[in-house]
C-alpha atoms as a PDB file:
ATOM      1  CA  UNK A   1      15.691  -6.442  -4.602  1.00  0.00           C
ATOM      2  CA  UNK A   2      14.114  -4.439  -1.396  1.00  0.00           C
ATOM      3  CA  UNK A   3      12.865  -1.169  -1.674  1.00  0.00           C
ATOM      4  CA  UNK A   4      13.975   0.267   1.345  1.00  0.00           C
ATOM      5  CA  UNK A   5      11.731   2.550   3.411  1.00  0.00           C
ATOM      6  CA  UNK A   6      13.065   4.396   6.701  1.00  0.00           C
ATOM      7  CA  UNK A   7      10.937   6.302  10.018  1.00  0.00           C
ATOM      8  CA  UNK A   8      12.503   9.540   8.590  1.00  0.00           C
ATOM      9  CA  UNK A   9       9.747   9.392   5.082  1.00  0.00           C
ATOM     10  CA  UNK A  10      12.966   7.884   2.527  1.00  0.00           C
ATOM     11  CA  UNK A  11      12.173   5.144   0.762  1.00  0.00           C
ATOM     12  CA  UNK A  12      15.487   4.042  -1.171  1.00  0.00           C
ATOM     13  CA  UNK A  13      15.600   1.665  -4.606  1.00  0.00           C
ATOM     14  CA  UNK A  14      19.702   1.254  -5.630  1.00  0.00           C
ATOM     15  CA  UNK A  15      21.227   4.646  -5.665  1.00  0.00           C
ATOM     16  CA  UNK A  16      17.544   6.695  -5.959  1.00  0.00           C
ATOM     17  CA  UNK A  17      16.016   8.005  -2.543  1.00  0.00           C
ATOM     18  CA  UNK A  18      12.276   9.473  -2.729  1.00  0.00           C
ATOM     19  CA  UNK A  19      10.212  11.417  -0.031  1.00  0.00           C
ATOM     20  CA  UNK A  20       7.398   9.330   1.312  1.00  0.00           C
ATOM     21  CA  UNK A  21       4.123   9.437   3.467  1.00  0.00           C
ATOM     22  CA  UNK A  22       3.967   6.642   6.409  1.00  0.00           C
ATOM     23  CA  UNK A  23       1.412   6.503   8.725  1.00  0.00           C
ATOM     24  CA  UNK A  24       0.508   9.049  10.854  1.00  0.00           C
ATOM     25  CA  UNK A  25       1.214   7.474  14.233  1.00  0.00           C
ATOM     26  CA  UNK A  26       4.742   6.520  12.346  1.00  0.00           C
ATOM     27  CA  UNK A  27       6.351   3.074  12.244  1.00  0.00           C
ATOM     28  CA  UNK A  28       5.314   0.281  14.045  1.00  0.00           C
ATOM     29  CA  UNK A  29       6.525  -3.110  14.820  1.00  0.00           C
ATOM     30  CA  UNK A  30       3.074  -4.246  16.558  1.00  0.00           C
ATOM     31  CA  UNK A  31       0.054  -2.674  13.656  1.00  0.00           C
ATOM     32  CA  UNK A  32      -3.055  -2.845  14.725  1.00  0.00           C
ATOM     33  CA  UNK A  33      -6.198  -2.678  12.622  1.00  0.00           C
ATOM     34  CA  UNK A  34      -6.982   1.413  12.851  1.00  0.00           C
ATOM     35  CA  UNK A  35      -3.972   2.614  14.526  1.00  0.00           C
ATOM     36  CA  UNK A  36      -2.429   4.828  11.513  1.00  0.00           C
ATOM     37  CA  UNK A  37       0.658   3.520  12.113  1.00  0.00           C
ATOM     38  CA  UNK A  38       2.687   1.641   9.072  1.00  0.00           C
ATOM     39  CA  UNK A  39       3.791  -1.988   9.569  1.00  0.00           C
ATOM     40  CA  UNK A  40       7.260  -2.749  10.152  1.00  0.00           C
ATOM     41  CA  UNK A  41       9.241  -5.569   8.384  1.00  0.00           C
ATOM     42  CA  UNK A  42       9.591  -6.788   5.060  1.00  0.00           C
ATOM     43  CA  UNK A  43       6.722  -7.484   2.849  1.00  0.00           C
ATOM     44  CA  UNK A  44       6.696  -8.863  -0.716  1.00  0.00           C
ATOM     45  CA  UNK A  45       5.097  -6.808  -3.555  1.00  0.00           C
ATOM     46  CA  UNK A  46       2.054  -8.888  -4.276  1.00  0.00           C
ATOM     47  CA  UNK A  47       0.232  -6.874  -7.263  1.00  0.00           C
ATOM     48  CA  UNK A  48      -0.531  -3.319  -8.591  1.00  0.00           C
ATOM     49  CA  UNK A  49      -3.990  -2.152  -9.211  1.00  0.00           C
ATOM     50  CA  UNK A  50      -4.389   1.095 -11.625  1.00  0.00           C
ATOM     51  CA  UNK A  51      -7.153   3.520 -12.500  1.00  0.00           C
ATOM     52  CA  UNK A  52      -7.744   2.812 -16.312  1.00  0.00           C
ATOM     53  CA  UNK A  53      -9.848   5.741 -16.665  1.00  0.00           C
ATOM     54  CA  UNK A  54      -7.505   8.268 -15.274  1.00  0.00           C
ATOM     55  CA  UNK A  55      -3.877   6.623 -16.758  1.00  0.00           C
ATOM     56  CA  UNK A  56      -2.822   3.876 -18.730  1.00  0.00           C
ATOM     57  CA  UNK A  57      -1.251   0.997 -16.973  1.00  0.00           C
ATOM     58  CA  UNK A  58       1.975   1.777 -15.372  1.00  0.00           C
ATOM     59  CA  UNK A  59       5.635  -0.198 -16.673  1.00  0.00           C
ATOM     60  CA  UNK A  60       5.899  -2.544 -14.463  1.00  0.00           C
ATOM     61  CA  UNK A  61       6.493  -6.698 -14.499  1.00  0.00           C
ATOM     62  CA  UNK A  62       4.192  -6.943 -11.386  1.00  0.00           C
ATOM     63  CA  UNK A  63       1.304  -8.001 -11.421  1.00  0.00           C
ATOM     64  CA  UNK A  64      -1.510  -5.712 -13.280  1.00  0.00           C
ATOM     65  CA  UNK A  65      -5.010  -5.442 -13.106  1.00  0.00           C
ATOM     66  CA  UNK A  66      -7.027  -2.827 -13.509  1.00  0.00           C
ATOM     67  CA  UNK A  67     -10.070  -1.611 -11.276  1.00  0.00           C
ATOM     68  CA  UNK A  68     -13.456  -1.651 -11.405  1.00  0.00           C
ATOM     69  CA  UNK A  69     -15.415   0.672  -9.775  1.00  0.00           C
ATOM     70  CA  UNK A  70     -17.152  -2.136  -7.394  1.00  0.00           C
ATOM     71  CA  UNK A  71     -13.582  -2.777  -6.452  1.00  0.00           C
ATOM     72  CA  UNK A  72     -13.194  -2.642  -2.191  1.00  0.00           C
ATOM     73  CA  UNK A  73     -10.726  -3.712   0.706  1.00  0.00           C
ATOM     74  CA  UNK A  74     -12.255  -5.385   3.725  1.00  0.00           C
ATOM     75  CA  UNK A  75     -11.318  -3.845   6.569  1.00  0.00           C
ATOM     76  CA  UNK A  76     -13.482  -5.422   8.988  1.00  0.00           C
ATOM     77  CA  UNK A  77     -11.399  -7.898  11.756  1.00  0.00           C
ATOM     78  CA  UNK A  78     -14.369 -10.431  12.525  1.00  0.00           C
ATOM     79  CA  UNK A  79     -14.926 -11.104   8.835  1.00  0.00           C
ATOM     80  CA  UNK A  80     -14.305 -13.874   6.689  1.00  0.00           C
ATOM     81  CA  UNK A  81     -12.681 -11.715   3.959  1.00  0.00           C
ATOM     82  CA  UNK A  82     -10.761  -9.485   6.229  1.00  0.00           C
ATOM     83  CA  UNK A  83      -7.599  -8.038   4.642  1.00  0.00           C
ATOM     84  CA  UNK A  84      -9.164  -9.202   1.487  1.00  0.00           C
ATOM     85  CA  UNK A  85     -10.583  -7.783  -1.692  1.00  0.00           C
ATOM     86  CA  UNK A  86     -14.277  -7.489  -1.862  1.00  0.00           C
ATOM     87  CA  UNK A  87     -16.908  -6.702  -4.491  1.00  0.00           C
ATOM     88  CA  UNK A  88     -19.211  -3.697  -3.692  1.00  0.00           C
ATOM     89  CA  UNK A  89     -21.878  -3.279  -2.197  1.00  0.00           C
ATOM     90  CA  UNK A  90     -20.224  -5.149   0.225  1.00  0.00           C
ATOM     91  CA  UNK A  91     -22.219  -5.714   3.864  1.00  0.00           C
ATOM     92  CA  UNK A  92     -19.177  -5.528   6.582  1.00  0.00           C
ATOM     93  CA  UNK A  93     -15.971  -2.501   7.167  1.00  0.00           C
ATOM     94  CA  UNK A  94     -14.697  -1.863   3.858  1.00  0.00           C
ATOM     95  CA  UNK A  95     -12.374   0.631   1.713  1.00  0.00           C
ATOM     96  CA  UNK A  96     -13.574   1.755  -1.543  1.00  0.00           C
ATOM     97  CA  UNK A  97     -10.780   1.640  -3.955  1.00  0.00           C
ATOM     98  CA  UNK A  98     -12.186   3.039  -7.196  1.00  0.00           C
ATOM     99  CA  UNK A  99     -11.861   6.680  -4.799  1.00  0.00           C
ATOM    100  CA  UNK A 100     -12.972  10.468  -5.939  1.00  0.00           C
ATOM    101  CA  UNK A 101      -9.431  11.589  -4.958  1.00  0.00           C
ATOM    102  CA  UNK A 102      -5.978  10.437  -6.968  1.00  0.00           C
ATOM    103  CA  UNK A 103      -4.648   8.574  -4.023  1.00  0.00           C
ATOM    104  CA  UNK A 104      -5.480   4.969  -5.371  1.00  0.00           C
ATOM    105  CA  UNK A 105      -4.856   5.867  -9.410  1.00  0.00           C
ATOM    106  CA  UNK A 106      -2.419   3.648  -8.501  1.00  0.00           C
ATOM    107  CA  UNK A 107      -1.971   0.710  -5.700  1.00  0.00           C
ATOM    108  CA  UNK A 108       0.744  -1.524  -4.854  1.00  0.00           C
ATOM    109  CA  UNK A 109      -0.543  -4.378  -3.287  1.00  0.00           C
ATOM    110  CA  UNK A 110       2.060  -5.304  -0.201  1.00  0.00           C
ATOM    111  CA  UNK A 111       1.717  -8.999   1.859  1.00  0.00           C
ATOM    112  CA  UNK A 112       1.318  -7.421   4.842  1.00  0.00           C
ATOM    113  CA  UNK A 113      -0.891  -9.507   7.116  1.00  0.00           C
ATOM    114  CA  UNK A 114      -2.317 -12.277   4.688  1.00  0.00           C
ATOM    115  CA  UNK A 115      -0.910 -15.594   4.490  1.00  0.00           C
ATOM    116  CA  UNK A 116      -2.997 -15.952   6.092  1.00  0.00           C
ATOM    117  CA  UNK A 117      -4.499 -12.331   8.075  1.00  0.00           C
ATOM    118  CA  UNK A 118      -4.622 -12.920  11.071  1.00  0.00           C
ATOM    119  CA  UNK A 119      -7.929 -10.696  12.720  1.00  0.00           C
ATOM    120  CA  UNK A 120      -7.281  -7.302  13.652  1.00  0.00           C
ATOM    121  CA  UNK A 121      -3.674  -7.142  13.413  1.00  0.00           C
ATOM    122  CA  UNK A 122      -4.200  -4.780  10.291  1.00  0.00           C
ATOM    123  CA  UNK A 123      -5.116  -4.554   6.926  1.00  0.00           C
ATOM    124  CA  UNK A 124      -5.452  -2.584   3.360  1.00  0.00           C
ATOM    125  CA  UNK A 125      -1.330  -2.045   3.737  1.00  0.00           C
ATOM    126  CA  UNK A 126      -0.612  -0.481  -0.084  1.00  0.00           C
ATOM    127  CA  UNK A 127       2.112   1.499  -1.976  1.00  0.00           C
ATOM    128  CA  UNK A 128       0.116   3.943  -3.126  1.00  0.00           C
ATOM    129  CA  UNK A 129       0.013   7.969  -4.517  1.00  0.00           C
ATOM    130  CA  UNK A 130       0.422  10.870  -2.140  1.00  0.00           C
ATOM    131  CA  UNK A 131      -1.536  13.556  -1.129  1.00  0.00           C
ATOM    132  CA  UNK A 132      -0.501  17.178  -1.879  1.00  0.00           C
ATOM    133  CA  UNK A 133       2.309  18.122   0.601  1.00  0.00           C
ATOM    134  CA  UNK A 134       2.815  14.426   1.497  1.00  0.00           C
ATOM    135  CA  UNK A 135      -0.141  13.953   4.410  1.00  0.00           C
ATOM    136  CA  UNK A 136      -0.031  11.089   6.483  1.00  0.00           C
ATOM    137  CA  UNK A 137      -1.721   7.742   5.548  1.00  0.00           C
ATOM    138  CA  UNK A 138      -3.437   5.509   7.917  1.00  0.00           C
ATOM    139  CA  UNK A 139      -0.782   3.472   7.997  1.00  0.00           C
ATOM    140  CA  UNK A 140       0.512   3.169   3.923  1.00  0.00           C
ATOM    141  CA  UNK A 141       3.262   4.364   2.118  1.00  0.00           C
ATOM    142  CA  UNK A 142       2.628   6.552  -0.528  1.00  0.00           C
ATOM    143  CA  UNK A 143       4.850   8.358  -3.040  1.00  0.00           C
ATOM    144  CA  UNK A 144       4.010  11.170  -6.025  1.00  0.00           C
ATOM    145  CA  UNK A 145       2.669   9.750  -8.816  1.00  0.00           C
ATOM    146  CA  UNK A 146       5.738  10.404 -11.190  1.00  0.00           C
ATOM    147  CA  UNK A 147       7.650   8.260  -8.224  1.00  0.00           C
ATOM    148  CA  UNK A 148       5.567   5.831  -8.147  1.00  0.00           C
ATOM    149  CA  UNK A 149       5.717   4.969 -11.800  1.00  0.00           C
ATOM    150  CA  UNK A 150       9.595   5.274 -11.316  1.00  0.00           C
ATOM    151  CA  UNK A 151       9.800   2.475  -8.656  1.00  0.00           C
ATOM    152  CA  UNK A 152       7.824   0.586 -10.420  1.00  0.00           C
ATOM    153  CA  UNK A 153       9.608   0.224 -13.326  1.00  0.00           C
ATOM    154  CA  UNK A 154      12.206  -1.206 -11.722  1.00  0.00           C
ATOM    155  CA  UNK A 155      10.386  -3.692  -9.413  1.00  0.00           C
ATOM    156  CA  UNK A 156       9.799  -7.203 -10.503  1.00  0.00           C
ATOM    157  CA  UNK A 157       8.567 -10.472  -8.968  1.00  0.00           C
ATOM    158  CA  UNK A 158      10.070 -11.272  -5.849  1.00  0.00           C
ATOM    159  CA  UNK A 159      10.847  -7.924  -4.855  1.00  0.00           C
ATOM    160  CA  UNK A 160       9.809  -6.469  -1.261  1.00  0.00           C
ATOM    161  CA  UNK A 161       9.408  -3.680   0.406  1.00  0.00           C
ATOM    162  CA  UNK A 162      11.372  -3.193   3.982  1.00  0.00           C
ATOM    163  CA  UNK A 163      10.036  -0.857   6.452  1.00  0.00           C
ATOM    164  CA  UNK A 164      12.549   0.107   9.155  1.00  0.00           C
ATOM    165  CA  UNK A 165      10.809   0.661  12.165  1.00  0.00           C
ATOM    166  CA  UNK A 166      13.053   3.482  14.334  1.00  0.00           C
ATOM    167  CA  UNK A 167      15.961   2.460  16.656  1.00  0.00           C
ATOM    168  CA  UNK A 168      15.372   2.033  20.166  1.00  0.00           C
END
């Protein structure tokens, strides 16, 4: 099954349609590492990381692990773990995922850019939860909380996510 997503901030499972957040340079179909724009194309739903201190683990039968505070995203093109987690402290670019904010409580890994990631062409690409009144990501797609649980749910191995990039 894909999870649809469109330019217009839908992303569609079946009959359901949710608001989104892209990136905030929109829809891409040439991402770049830093360009807040969210890949296009269709990417499968690799794992989902969760916040065990904040909620218990979502219903899912993805993947599911839960972080660690040391948990982090490398972020950093000329490295060998680039588009890769990381343990913290951690020397080169990173994300921290265990964040002060809600926006990782919970994070759908998408394989965007790693089999194998190719250097600069982008990286730390997650389903993940929104920020009040639906702010643009750098280049994510993120969904309420209470939406997020509700697509994930339904997902299961094999499923992807397919961003539509806007018609020419």
């Amino acid at each position: 099954m894909d999870i649809e997503v469109f330019p217009d901030n839908r992303l569609v499972l079946g009959a359901r349609s949710f608001r989104c957040a892209l990136g905030a340079s929109g829809v891409t179909r040439s991402k770049r590492e830093g360009d807040k724009a969210t890949p296009a194309g269709r990417f499968s739903l690799r794992r989902v990381l969760y916040r065990p201190d904040r909620l218990a683990a979502p219903e899912t039968t993805l993947p599911l692990s839960p972080l660690q505070p040391q948990d982090g995203w490398c972020d950093a093109p000329d490295d060998a773990h680039y588009n890769q987690p990381v343990v913290l402290p951690y020397e080169a670019s990173h994300e921290r995922l265990w964040r002060d904010d809600h926006v990782y409580d919970i994070i759908v890994v998408l394989g965007y850019n790693d089999a194998p990631a190719v250097p600069g062409k982008g990286s730390a690409i997650f389903m993940h939860v929104a920020r009040p009144d639906y702010v643009p990501t750098e280049g994510c797609i993120a969904l309420t909380l209470q939406d997020l649980k509700t697509v994930l749910a339904q997902c299961r191995p094999g499923d992807c996510v397919h961003v539509h990039a806007a018609e020419a």
